[in-house]
Each structure stands twice: as structure tokens, then as C-alpha cells.
PDB file of N, CA and C in Angstrom:
ATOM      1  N   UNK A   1      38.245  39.971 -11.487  1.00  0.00           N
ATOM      2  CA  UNK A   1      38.240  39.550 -10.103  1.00  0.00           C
ATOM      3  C   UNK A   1      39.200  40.455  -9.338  1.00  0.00           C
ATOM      4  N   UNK A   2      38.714  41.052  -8.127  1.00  0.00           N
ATOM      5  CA  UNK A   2      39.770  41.811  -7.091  1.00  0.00           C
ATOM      6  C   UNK A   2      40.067  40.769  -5.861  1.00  0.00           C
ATOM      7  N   UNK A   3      41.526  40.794  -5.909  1.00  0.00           N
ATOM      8  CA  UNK A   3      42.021  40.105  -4.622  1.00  0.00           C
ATOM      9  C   UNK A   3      42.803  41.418  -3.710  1.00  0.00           C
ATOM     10  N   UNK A   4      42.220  41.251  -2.824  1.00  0.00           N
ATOM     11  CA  UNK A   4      42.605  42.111  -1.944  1.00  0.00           C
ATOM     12  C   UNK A   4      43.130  42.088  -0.448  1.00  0.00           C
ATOM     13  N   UNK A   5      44.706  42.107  -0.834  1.00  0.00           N
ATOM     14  CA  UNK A   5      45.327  41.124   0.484  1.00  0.00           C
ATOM     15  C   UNK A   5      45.618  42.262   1.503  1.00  0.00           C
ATOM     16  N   UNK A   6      45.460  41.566   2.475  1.00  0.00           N
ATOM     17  CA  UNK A   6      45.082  42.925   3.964  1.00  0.00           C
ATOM     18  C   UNK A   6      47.128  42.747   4.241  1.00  0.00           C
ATOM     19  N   UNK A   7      47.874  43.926   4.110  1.00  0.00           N
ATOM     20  CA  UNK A   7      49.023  44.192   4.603  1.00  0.00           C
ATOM     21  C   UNK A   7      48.607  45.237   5.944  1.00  0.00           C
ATOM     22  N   UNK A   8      47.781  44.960   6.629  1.00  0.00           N
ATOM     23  CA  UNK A   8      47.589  45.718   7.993  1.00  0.00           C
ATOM     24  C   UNK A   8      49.024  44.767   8.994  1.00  0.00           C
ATOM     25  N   UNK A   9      48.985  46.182  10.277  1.00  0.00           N
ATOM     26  CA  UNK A   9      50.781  45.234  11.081  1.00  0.00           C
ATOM     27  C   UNK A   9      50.150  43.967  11.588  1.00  0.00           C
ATOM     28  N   UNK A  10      49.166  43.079  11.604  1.00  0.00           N
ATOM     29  CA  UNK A  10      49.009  41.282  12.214  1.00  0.00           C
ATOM     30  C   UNK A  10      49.348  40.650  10.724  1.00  0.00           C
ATOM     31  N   UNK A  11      48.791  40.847   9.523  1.00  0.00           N
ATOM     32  CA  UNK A  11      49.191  40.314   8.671  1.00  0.00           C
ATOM     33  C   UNK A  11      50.368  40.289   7.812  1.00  0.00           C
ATOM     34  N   UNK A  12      50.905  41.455   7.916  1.00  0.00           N
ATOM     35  CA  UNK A  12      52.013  41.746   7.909  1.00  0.00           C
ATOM     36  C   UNK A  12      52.911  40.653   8.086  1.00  0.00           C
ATOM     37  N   UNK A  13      53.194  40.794   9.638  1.00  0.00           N
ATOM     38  CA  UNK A  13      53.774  40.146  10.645  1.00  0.00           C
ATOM     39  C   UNK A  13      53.833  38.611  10.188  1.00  0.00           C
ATOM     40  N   UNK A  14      52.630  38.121   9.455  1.00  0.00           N
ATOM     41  CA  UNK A  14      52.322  36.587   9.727  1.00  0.00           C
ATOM     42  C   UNK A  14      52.704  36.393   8.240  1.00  0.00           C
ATOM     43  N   UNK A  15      53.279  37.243   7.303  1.00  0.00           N
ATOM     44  CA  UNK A  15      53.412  36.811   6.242  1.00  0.00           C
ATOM     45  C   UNK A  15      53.031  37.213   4.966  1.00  0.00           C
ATOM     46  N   UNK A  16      52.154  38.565   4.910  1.00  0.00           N
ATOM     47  CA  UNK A  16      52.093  39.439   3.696  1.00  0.00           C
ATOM     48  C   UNK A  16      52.477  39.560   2.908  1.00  0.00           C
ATOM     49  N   UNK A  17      54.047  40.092   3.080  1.00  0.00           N
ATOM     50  CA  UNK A  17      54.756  40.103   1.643  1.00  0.00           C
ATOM     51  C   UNK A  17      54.820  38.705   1.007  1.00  0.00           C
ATOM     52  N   UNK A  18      54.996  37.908   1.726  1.00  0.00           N
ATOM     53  CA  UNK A  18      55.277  36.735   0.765  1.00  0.00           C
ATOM     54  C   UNK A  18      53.586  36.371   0.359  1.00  0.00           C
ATOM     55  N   UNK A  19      53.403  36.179   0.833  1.00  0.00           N
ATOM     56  CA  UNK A  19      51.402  35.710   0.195  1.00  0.00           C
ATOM     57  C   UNK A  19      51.934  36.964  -1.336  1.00  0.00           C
ATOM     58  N   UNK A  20      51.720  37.922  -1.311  1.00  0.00           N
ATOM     59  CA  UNK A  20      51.851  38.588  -2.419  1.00  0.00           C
ATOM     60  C   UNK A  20      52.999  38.628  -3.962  1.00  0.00           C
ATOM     61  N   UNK A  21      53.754  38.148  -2.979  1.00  0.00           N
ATOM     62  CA  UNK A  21      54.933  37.163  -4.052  1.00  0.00           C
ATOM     63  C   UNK A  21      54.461  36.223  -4.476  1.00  0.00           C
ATOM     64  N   UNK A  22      54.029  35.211  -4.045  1.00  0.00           N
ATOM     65  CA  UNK A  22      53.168  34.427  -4.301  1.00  0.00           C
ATOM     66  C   UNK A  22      52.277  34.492  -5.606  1.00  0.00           C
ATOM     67  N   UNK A  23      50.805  35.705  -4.769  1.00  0.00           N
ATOM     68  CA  UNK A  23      50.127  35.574  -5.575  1.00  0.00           C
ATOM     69  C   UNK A  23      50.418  35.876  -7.074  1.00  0.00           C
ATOM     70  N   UNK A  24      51.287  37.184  -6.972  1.00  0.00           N
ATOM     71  CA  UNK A  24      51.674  38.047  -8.341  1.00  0.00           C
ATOM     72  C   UNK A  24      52.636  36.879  -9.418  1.00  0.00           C
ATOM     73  N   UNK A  25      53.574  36.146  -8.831  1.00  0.00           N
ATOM     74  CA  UNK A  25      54.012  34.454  -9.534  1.00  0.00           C
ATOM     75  C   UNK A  25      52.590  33.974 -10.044  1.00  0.00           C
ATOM     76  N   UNK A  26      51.980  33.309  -9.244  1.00  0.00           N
ATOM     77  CA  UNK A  26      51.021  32.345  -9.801  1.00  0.00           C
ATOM     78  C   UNK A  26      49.682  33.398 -10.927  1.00  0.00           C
ATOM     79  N   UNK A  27      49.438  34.786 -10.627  1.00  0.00           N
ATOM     80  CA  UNK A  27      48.920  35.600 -11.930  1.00  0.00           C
ATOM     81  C   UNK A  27      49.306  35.037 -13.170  1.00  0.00           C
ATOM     82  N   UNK A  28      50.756  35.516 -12.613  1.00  0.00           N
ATOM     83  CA  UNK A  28      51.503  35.498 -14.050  1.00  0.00           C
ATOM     84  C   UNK A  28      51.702  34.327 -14.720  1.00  0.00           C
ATOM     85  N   UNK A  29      51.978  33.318 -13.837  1.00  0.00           N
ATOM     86  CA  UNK A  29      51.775  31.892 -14.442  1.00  0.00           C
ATOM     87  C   UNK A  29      50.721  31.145 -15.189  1.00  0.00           C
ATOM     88  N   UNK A  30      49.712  31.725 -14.710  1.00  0.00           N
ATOM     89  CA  UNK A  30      48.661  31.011 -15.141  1.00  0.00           C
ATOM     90  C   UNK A  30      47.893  31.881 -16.207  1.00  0.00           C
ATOM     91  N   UNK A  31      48.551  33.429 -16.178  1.00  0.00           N
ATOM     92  CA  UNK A  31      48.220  34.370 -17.454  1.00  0.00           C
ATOM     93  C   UNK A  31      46.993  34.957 -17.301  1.00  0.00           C
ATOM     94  N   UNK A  32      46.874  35.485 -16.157  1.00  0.00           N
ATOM     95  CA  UNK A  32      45.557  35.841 -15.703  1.00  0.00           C
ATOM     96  C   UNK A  32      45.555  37.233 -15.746  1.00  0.00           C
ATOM     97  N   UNK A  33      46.469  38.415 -15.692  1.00  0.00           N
ATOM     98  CA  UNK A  33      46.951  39.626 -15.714  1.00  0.00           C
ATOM     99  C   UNK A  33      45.682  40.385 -16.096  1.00  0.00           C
ATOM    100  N   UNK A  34      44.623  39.935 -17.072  1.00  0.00           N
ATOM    101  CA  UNK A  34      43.364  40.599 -17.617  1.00  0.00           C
ATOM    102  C   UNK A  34      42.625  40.059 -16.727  1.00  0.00           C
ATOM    103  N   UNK A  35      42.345  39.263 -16.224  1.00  0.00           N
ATOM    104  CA  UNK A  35      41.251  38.642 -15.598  1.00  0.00           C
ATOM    105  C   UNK A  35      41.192  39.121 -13.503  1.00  0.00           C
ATOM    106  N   UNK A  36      42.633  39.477 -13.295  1.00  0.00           N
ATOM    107  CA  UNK A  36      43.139  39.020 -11.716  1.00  0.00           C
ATOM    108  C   UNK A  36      43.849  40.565 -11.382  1.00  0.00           C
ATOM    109  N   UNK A  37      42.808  41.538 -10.601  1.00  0.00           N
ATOM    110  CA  UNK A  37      43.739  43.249  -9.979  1.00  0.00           C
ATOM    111  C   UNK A  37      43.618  42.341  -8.984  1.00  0.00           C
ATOM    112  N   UNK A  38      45.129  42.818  -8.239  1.00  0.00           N
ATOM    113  CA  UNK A  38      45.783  42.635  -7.224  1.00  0.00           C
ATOM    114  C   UNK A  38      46.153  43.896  -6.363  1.00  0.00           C
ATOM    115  N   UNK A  39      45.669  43.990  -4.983  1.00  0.00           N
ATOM    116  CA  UNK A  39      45.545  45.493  -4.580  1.00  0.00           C
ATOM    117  C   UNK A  39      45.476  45.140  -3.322  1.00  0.00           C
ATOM    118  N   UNK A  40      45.975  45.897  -2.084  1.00  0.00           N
ATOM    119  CA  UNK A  40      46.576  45.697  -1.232  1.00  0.00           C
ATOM    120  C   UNK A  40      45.303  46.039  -0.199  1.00  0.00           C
ATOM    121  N   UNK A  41      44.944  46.332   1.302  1.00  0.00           N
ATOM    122  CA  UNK A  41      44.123  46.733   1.911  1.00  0.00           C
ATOM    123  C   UNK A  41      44.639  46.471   3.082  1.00  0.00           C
ATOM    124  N   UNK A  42      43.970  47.738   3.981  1.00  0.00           N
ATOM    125  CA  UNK A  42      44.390  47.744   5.714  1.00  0.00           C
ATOM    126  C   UNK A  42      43.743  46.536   6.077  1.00  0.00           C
ATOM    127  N   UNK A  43      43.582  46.189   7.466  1.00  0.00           N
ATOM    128  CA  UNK A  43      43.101  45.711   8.336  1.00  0.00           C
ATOM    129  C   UNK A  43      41.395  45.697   8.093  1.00  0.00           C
ATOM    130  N   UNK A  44      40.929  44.325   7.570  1.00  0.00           N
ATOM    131  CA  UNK A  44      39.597  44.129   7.290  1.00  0.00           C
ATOM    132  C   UNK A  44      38.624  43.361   8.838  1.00  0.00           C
ATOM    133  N   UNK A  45      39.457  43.690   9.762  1.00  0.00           N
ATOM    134  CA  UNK A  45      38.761  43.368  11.164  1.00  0.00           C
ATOM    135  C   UNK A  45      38.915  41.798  11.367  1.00  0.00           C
ATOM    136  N   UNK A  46      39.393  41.207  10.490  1.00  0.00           N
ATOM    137  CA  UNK A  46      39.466  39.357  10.152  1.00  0.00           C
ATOM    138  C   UNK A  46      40.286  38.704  10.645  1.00  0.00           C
ATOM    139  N   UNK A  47      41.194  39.401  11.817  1.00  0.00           N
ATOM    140  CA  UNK A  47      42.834  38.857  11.945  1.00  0.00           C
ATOM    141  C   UNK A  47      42.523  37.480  12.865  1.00  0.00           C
ATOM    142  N   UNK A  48      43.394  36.557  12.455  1.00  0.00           N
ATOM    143  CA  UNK A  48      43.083  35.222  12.505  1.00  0.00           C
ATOM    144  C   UNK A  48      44.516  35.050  12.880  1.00  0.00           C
ATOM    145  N   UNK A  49      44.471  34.087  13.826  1.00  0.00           N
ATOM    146  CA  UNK A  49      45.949  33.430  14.620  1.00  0.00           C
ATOM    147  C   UNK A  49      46.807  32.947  13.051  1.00  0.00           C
ATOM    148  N   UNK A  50      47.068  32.636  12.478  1.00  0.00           N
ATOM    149  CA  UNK A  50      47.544  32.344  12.176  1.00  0.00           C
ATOM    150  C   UNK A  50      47.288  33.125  10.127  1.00  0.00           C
ATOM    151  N   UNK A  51      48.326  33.149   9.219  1.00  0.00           N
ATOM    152  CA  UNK A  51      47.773  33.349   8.072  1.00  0.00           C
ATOM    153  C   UNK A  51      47.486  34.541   8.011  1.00  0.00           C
ATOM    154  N   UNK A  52      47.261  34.952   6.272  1.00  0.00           N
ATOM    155  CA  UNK A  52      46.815  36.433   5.621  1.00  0.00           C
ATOM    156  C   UNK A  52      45.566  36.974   5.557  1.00  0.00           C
ATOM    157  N   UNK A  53      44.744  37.592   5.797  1.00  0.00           N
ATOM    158  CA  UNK A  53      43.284  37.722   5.312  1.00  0.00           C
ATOM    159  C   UNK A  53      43.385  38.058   3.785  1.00  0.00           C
ATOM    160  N   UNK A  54      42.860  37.738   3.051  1.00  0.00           N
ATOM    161  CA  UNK A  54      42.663  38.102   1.450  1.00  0.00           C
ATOM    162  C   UNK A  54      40.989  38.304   1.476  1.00  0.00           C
ATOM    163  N   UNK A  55      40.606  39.567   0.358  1.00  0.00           N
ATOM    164  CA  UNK A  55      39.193  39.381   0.115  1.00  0.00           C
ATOM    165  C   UNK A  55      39.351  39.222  -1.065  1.00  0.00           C
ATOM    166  N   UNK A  56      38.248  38.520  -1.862  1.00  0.00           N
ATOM    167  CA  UNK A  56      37.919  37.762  -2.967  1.00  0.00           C
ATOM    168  C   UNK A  56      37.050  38.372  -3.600  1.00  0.00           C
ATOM    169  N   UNK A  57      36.960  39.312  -4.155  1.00  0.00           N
ATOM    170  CA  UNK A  57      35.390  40.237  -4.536  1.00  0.00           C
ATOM    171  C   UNK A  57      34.356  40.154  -3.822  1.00  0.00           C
ATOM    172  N   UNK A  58      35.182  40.740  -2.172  1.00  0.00           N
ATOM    173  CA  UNK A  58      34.707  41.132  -1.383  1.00  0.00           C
ATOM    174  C   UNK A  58      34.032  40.038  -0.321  1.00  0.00           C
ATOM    175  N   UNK A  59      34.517  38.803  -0.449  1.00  0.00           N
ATOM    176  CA  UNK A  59      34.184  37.888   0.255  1.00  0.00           C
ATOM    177  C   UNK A  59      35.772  37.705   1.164  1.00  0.00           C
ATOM    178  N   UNK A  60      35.400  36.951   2.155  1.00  0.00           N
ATOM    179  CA  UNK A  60      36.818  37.440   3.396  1.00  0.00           C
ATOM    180  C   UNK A  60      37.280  35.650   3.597  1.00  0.00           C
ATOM    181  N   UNK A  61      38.652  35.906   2.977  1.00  0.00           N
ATOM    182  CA  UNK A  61      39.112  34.356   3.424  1.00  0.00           C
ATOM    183  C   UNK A  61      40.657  34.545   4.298  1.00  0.00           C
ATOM    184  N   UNK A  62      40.576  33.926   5.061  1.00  0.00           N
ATOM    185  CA  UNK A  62      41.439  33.845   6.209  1.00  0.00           C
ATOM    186  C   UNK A  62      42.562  32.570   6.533  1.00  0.00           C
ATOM    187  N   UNK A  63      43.381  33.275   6.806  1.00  0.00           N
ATOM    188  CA  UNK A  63      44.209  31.828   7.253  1.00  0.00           C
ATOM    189  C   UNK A  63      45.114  31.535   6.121  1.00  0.00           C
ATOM    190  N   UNK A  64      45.208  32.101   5.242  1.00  0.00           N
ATOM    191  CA  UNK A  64      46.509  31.966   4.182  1.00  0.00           C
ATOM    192  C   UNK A  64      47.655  32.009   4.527  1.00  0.00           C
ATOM    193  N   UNK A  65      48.638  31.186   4.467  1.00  0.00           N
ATOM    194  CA  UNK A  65      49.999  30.955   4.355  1.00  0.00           C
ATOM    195  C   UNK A  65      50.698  29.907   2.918  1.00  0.00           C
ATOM    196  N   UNK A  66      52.072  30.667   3.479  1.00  0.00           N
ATOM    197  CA  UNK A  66      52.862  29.845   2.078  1.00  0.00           C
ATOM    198  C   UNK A  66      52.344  28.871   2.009  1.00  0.00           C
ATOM    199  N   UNK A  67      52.702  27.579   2.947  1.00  0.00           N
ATOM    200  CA  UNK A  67      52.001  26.264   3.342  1.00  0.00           C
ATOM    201  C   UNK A  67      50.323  26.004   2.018  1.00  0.00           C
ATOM    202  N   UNK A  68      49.428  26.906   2.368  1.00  0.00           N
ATOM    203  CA  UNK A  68      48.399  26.376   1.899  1.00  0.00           C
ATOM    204  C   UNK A  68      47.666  27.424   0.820  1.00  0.00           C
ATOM    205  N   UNK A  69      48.788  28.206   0.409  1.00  0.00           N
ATOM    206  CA  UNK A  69      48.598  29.147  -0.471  1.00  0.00           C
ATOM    207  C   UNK A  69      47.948  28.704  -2.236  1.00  0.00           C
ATOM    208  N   UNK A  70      49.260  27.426  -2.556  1.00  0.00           N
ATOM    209  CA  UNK A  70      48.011  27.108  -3.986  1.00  0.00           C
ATOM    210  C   UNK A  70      46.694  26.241  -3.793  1.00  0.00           C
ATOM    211  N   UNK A  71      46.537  25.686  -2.767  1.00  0.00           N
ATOM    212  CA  UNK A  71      45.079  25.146  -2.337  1.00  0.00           C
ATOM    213  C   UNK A  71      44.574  26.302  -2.420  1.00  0.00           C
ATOM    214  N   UNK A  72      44.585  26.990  -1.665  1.00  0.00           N
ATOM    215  CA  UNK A  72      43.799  28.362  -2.039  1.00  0.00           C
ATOM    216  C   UNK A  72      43.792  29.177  -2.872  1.00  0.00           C
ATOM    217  N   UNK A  73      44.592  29.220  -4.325  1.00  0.00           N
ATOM    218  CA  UNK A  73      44.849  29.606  -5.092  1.00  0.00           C
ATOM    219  C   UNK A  73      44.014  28.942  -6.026  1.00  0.00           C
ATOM    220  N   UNK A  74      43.990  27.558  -6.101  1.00  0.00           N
ATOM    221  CA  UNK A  74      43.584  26.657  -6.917  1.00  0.00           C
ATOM    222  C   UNK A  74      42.233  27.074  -6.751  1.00  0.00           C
ATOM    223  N   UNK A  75      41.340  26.616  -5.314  1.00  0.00           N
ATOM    224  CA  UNK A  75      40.137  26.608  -5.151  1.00  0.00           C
ATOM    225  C   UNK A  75      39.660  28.400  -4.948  1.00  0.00           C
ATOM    226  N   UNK A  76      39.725  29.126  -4.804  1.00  0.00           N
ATOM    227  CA  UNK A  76      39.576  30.223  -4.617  1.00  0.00           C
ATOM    228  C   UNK A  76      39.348  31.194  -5.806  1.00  0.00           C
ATOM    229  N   UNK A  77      40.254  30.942  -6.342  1.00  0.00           N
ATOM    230  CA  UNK A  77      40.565  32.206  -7.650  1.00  0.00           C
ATOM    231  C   UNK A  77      40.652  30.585  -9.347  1.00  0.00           C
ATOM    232  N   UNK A  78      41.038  29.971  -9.359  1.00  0.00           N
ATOM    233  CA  UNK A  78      41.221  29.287 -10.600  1.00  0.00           C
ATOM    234  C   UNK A  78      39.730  28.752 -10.834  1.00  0.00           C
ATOM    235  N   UNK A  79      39.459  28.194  -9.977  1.00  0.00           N
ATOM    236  CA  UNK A  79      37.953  27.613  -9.872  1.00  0.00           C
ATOM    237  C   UNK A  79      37.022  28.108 -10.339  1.00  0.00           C
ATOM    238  N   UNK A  80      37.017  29.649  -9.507  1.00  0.00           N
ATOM    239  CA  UNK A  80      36.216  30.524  -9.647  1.00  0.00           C
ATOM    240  C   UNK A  80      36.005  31.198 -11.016  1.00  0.00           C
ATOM    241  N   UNK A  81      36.907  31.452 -11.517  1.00  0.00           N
ATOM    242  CA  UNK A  81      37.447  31.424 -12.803  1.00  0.00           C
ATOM    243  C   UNK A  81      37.095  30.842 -13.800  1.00  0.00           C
ATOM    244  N   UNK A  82      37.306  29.635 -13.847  1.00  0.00           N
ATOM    245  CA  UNK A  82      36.537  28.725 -14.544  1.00  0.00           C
ATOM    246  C   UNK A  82      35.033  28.594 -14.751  1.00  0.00           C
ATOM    247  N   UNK A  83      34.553  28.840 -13.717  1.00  0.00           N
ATOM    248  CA  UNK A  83      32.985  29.151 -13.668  1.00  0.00           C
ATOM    249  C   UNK A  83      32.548  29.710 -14.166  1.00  0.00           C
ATOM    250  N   UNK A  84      33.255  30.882 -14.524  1.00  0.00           N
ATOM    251  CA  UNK A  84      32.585  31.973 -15.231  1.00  0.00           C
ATOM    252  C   UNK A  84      32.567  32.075 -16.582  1.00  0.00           C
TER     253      UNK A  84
END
């Protein structure tokens, strides 16, 4: 799975580095390191008032913050995961 968190300057601004602290903690926590590239990307045109844009193997989710980061962690990437 590629997660690909947009560090363009709006997301930045709203909280980038930490979404990526974040995510790279909860990888490692949950031992996903084979399963989960983590890779950075400009500005995917998605900028949303509030929150990170992340793409998901290439699907565009918006609105990430610390706040609602393992909901989206959980449902997003663990879920998905599981499915497979």
C-alpha cells in the first residue's frame, strides 16, 4: 500500500509534519513496515480548509488531523489491510 501525504505550503501549514509522525508511529506499531511505503507528495489540487490531504493508492482523502488521525488510520489503511 502507498500513502502519500501531500507536504505542499496549505498542508504544511495545517499540519504535515505531524500527520507524518503520526503515521510513521502507528506503521511501526502495528508492524506494517512490509506492507505500508510512506512517501511524501506536492500539492494534489485537494486543499481542504481544514486537515492533510493523504492519497491511499491513489485514492484522495482529505481533512486529516491529529484529532481524527487513528479513525482514519483505523478505517483507511488497517481495514483495508485486512481485506486483503
Amino acid at each position: 500500500m502507498l500513502v502519500q501525504i501531500c507536504v505542499g505550503s496549505a498542508c504544511h501549514v495545517k499540519g504535515a509534519p505531524e500527520i507524518i509522525e503520526l503515521f510513521t508511529k502507528a506503521v511501526e506499531v502495528h508492524k506494517l513496515q512490509d506492507e505500508v511505503a510512506l512517501a511524501g507528495c506536492f500539492c494534489s489540487g485537494q486543499c481542504n480548509r481544514q486537515g492533510v490531504t493523504i492519497l491511499v493508492d491513489d485514492v484522495v482523502c482529505t481533512g486529516v488531523t491529529r484529532e481524527n488521525f487513528k479513525e482514519f488510520f483505523d478505517g483507511k489503511i488497517l481495514a483495508v489491510l485486512n481485506e486483503r
